[in-house]
N, C-alpha and C. Protein backbone atom coordinates (compact mmCIF):
# COMPACT_ATOMS: atom_id res chain seq x y z
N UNK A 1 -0.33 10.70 -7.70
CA UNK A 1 0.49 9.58 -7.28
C UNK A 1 1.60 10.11 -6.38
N UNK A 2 2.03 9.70 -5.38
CA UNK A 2 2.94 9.70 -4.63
C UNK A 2 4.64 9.18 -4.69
N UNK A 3 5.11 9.72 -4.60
CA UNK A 3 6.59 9.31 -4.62
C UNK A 3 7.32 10.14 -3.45
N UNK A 4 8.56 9.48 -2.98
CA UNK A 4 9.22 10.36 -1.82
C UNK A 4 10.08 11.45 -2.69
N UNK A 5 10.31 12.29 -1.79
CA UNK A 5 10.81 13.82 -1.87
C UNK A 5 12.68 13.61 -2.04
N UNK A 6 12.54 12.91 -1.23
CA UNK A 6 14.06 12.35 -1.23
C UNK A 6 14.62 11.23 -0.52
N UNK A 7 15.47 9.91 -1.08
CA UNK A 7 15.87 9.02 -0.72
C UNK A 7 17.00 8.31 -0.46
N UNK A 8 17.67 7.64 0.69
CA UNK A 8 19.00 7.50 1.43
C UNK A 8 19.68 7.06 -0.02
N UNK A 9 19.23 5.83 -0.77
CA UNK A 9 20.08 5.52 -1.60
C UNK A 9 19.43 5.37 -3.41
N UNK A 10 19.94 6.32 -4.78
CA UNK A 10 19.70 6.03 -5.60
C UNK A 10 18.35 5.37 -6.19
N UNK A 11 19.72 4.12 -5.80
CA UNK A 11 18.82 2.57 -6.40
C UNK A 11 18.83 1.23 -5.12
N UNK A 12 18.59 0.80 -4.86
CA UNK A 12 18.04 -0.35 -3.75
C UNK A 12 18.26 -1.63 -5.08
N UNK A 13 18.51 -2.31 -4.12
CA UNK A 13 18.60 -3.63 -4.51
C UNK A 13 17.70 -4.93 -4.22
N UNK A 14 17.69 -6.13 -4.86
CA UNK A 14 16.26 -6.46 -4.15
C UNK A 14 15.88 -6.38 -2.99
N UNK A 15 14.72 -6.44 -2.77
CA UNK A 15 13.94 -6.58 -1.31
C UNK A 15 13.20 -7.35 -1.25
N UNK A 16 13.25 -8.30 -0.24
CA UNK A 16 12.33 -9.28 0.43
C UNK A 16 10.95 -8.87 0.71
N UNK A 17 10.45 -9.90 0.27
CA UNK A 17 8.91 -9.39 0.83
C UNK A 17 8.28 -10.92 1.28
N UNK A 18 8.47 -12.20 1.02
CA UNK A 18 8.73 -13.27 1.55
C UNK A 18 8.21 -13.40 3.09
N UNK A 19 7.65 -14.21 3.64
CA UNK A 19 7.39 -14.25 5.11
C UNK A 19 6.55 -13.02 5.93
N UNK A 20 6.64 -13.63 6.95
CA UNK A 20 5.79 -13.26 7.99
C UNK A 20 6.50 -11.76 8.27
N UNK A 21 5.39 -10.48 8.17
CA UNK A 21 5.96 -9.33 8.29
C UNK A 21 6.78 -9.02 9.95
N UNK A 22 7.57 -8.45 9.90
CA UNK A 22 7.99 -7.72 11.49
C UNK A 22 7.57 -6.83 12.60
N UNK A 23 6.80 -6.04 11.66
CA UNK A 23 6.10 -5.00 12.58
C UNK A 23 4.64 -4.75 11.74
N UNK A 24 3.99 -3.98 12.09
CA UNK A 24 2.89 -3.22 11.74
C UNK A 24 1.55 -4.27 11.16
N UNK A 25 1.72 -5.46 12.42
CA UNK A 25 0.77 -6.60 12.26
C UNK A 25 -0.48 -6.71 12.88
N UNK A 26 -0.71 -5.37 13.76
CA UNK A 26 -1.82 -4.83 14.92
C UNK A 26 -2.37 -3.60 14.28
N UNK A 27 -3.74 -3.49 14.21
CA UNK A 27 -4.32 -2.22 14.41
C UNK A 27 -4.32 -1.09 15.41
N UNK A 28 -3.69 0.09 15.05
CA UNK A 28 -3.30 1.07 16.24
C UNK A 28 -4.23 2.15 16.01
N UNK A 29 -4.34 2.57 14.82
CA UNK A 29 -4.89 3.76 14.92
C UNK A 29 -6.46 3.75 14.61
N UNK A 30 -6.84 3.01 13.91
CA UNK A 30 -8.53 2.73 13.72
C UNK A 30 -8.83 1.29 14.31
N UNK A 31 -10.14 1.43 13.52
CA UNK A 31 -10.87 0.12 13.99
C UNK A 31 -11.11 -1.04 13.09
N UNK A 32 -11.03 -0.84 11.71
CA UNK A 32 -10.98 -2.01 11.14
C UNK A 32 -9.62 -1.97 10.32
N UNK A 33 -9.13 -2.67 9.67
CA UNK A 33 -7.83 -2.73 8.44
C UNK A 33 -8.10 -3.80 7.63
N UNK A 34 -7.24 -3.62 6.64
CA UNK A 34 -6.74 -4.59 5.54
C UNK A 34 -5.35 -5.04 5.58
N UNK A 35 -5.80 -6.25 5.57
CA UNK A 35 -4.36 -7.00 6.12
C UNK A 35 -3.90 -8.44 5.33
N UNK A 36 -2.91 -8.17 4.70
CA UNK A 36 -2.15 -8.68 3.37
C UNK A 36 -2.13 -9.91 3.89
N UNK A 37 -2.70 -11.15 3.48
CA UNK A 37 -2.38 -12.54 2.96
C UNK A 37 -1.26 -13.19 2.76
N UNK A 38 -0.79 -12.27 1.63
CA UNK A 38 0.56 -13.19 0.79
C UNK A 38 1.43 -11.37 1.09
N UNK A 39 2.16 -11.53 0.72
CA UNK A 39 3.36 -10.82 0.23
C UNK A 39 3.60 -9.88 -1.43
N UNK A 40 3.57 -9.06 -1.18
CA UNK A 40 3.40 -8.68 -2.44
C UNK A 40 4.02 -7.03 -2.48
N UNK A 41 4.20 -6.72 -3.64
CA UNK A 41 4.78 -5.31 -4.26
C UNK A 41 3.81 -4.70 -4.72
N UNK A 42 3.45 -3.56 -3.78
CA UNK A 42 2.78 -2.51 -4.45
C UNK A 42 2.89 -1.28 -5.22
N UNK A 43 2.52 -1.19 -6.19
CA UNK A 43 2.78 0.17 -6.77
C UNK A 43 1.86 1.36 -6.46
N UNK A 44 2.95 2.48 -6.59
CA UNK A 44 2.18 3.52 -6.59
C UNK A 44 0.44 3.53 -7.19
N UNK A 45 0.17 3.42 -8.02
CA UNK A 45 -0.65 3.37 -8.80
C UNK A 45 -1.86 2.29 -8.38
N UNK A 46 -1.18 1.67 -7.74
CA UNK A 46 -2.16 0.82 -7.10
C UNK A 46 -3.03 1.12 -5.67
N UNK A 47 -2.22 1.96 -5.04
CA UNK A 47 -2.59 2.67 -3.70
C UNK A 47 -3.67 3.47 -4.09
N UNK A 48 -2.83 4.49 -5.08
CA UNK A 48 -3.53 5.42 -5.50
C UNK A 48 -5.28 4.88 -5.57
N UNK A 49 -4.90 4.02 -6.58
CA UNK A 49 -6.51 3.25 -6.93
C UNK A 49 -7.40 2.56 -5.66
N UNK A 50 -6.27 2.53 -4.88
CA UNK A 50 -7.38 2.07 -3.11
C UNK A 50 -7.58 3.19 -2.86
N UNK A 51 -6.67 4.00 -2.75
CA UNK A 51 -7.45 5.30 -2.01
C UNK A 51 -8.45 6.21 -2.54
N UNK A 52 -8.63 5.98 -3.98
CA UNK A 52 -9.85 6.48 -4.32
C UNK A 52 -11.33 5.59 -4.48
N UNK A 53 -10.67 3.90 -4.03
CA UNK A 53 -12.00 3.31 -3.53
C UNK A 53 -12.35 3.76 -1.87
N UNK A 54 -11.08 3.89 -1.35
CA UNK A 54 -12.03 3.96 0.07
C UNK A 54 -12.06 5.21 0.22
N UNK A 55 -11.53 6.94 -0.59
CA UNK A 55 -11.97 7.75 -0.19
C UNK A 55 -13.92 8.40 -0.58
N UNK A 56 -13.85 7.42 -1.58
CA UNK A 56 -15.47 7.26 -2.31
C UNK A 56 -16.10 7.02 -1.52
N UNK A 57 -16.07 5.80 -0.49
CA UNK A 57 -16.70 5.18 0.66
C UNK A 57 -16.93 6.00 1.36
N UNK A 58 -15.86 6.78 1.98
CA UNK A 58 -15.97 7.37 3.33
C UNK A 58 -15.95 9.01 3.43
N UNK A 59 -16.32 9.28 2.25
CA UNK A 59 -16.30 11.15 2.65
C UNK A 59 -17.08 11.65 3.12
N UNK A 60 -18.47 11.25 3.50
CA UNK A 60 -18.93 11.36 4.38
C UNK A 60 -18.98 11.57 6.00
N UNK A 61 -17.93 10.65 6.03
CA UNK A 61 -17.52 10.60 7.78
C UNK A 61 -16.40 11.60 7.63
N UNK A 62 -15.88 12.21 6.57
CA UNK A 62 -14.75 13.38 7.11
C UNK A 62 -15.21 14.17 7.74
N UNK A 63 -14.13 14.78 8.73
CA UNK A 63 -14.45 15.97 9.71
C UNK A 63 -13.51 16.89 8.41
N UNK A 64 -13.70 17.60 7.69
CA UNK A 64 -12.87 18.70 7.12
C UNK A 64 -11.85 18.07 6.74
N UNK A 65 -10.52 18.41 6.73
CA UNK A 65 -9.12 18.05 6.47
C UNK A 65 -8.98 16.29 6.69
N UNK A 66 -9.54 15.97 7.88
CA UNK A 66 -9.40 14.47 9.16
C UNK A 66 -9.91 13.55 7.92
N UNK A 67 -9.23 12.74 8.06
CA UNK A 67 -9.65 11.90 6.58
C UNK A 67 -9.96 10.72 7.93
N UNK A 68 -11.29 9.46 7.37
CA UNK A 68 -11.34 8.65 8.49
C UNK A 68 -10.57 7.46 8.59
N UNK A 69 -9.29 7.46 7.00
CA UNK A 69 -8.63 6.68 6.81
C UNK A 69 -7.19 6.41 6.87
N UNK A 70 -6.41 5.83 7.11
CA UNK A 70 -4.70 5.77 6.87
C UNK A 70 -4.20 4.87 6.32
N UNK A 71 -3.13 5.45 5.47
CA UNK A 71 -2.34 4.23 5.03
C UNK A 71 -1.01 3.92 6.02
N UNK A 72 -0.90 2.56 6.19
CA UNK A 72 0.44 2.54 6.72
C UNK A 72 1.97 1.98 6.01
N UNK A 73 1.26 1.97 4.55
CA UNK A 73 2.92 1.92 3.92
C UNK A 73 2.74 2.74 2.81
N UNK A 74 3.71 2.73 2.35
CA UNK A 74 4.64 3.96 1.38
C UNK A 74 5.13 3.65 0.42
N UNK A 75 4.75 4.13 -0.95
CA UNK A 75 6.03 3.59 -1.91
C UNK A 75 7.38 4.06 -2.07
N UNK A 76 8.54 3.43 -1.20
CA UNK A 76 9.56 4.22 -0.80
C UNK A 76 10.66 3.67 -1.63
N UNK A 77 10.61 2.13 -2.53
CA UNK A 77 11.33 1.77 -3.12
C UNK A 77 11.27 1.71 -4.68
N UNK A 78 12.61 2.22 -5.39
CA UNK A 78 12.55 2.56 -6.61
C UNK A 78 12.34 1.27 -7.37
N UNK A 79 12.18 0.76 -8.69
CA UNK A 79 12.03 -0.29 -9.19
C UNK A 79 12.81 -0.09 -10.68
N UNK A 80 13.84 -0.51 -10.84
CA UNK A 80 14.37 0.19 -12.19
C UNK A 80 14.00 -0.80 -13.16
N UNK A 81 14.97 -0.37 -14.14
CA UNK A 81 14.23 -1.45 -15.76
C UNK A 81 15.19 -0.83 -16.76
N UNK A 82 16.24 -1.29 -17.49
CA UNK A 82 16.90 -1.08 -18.86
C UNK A 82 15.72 -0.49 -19.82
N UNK A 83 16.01 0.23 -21.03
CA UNK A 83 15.62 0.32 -22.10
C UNK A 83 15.48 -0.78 -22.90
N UNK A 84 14.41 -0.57 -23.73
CA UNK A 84 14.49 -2.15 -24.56
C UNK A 84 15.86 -1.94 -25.43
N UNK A 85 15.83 -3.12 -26.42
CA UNK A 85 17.31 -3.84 -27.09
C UNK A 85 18.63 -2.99 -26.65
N UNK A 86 18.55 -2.70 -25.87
CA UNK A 86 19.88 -2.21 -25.17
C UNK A 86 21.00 -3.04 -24.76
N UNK A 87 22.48 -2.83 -25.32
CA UNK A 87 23.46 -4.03 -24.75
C UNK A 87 23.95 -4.11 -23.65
N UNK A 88 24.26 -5.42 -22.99
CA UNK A 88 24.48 -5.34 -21.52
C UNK A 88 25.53 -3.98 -21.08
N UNK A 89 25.49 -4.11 -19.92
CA UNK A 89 26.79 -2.98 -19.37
C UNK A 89 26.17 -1.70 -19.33
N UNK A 90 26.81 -1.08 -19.27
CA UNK A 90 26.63 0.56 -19.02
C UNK A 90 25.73 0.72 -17.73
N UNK A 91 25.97 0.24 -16.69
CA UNK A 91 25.03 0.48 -15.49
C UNK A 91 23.74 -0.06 -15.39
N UNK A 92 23.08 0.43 -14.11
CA UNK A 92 21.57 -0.05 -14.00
C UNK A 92 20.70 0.62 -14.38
N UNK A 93 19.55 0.22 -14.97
CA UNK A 93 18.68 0.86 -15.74
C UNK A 93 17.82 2.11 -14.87
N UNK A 94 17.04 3.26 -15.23
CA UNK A 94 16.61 4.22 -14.71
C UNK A 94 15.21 3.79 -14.27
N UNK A 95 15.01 4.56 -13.08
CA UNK A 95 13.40 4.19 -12.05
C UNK A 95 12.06 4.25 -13.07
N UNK A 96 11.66 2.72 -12.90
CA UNK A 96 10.48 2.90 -13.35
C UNK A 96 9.54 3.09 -12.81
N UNK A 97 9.00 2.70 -11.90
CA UNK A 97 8.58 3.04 -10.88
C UNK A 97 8.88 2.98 -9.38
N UNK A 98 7.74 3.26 -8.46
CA UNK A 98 8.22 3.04 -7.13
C UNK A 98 7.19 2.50 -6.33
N UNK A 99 7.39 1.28 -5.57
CA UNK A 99 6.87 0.08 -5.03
C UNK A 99 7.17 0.47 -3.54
N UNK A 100 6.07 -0.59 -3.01
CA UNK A 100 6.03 -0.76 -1.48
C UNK A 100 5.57 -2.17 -0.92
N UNK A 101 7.26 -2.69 -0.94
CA UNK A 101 7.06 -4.00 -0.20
C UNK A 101 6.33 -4.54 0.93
N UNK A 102 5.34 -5.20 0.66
CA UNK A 102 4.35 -5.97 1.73
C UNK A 102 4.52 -7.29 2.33
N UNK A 103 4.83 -7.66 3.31
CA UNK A 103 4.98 -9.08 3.93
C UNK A 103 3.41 -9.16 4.12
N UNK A 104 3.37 -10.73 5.10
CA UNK A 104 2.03 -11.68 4.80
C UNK A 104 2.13 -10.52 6.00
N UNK A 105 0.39 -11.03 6.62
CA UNK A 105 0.06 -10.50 7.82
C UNK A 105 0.49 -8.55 8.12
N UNK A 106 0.61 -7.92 7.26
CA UNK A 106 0.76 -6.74 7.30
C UNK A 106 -0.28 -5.38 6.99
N UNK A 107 -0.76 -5.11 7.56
CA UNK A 107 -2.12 -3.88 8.23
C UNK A 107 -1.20 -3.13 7.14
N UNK A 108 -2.33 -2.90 6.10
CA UNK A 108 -1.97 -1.94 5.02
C UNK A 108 -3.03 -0.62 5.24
N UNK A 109 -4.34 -0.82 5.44
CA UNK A 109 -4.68 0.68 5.77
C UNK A 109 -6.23 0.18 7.09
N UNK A 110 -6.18 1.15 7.63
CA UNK A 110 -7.13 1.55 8.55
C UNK A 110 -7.94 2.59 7.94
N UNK A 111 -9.44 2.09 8.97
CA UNK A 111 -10.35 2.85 8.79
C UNK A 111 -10.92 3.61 10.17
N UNK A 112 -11.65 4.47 10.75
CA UNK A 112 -12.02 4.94 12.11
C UNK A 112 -13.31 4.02 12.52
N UNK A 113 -13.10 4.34 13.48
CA UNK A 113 -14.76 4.27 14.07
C UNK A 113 -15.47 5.03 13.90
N UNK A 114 -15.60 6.01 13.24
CA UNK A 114 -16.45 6.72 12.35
C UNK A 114 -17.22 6.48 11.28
N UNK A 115 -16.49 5.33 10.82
CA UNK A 115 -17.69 4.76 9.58
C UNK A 115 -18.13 3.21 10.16
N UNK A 116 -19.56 3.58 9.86
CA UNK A 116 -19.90 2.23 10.39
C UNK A 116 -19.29 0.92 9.38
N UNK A 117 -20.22 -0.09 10.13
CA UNK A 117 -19.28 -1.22 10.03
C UNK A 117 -19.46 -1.82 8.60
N UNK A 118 -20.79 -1.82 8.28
CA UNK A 118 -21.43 -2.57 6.94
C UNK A 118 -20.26 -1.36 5.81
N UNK A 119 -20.41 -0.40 5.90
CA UNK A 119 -19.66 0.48 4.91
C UNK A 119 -18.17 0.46 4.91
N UNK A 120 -17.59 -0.25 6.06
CA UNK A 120 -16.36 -0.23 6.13
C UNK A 120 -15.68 -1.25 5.68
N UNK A 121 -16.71 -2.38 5.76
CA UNK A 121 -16.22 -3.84 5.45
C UNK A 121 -16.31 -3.61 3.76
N UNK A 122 -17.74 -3.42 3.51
CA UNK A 122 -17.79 -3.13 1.86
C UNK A 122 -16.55 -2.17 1.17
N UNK A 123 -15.83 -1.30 1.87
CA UNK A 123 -14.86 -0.31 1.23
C UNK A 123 -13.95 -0.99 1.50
N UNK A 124 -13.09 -1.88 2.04
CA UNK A 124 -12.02 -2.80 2.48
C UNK A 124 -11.96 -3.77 1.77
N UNK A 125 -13.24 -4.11 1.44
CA UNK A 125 -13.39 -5.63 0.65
C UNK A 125 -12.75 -5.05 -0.83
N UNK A 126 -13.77 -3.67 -1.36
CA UNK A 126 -13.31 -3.44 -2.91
C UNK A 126 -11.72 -2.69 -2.95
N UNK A 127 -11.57 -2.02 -1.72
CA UNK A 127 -9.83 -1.78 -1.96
C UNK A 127 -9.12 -3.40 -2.19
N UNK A 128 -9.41 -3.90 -1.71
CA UNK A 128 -8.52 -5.20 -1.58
C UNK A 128 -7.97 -5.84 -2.84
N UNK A 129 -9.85 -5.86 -3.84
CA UNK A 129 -9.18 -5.98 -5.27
C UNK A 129 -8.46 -5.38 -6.15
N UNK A 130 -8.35 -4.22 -5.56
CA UNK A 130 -7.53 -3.35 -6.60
C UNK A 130 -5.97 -3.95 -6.41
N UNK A 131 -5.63 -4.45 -5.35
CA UNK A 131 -4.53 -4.90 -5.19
C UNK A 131 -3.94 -6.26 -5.17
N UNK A 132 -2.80 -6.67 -5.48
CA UNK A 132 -2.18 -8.19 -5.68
C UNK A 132 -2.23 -8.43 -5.08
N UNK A 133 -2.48 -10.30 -4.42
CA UNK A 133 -2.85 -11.20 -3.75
C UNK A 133 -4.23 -11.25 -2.75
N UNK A 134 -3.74 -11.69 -1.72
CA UNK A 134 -4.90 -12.13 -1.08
C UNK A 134 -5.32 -11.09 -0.10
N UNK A 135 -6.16 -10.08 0.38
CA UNK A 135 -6.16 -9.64 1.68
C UNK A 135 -7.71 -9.84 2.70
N UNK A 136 -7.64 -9.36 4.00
CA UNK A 136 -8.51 -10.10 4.44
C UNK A 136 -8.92 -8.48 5.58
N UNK A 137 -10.02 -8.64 6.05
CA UNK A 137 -10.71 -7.18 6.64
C UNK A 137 -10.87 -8.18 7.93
N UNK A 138 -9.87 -6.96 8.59
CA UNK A 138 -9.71 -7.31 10.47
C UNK A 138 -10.05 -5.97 11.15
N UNK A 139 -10.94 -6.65 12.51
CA UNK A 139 -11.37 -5.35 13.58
C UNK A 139 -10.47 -5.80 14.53
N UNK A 140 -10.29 -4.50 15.06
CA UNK A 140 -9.67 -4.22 15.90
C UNK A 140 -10.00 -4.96 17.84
């Protein structure tokens, strides 16, 4: 599982994930993607679990190291949580995990033109369930 190495602030406060994303709504680097519906918080753990559906799919088309896939978000935000029956006060509770806010319309991972198409759609389709809400498999 992935987590960052180091981060500007602690603890973060909520984050929007609500609406139409800002950037990263085009396919740049491959040819097909998965591209978020609704809005939603991903966890680590959940990536994780796409990337071992679509690295199942596609190890075949690796060149060595060159994976034929990318992700384009990150779990960069902490998610804290109190201890249970604990009394109010004494600060904010410690990281439970760490999430990666998704707006609608947002290209969560690419695949190459290296894997054909029937195998790419089928590996896009089953990442998709591993994850919350709706997503939908776009070519480029």
């Amino acid at each position: 599982m992935s987590i960052p190495k180091k981060t500007k602030h602690r603890y973060y406060h909520l984050v929007k994930y609500e609406g139409p994303a800002r950037g990263n709504q085009k396919i740049t680097w491959g040819k097909w993607g998965l591209q978020a519906q609704q809005g939603a918080e991903l966890t680590e753990k959940q990536l994780e679990a796409t990337r071992k559906v679509v690295s199942g799919y596609t190890k075949k088309y690796a060149d060595g190291k060159n994976k034929p896939w990318k992700f384009n978000i990150y779990p960069h935000f902490p998610k804290t949580k109190k201890p249970l029956e604990v009394r109010m006060g004494s600060g904010k509770g410690s990281t439970e995990n760490w999430v990666a806010p998704t707006r609608q319309k947002t290209i969560i991972l690419e695949l190459s033109d290296k894997v054909p198409q029937d195998i790419a759609y089928s590996a896009l389709i089953q990442a998709g369930h591993k994850l919350p809400g709706k997503y939908k498999v776009v070519e480029k």
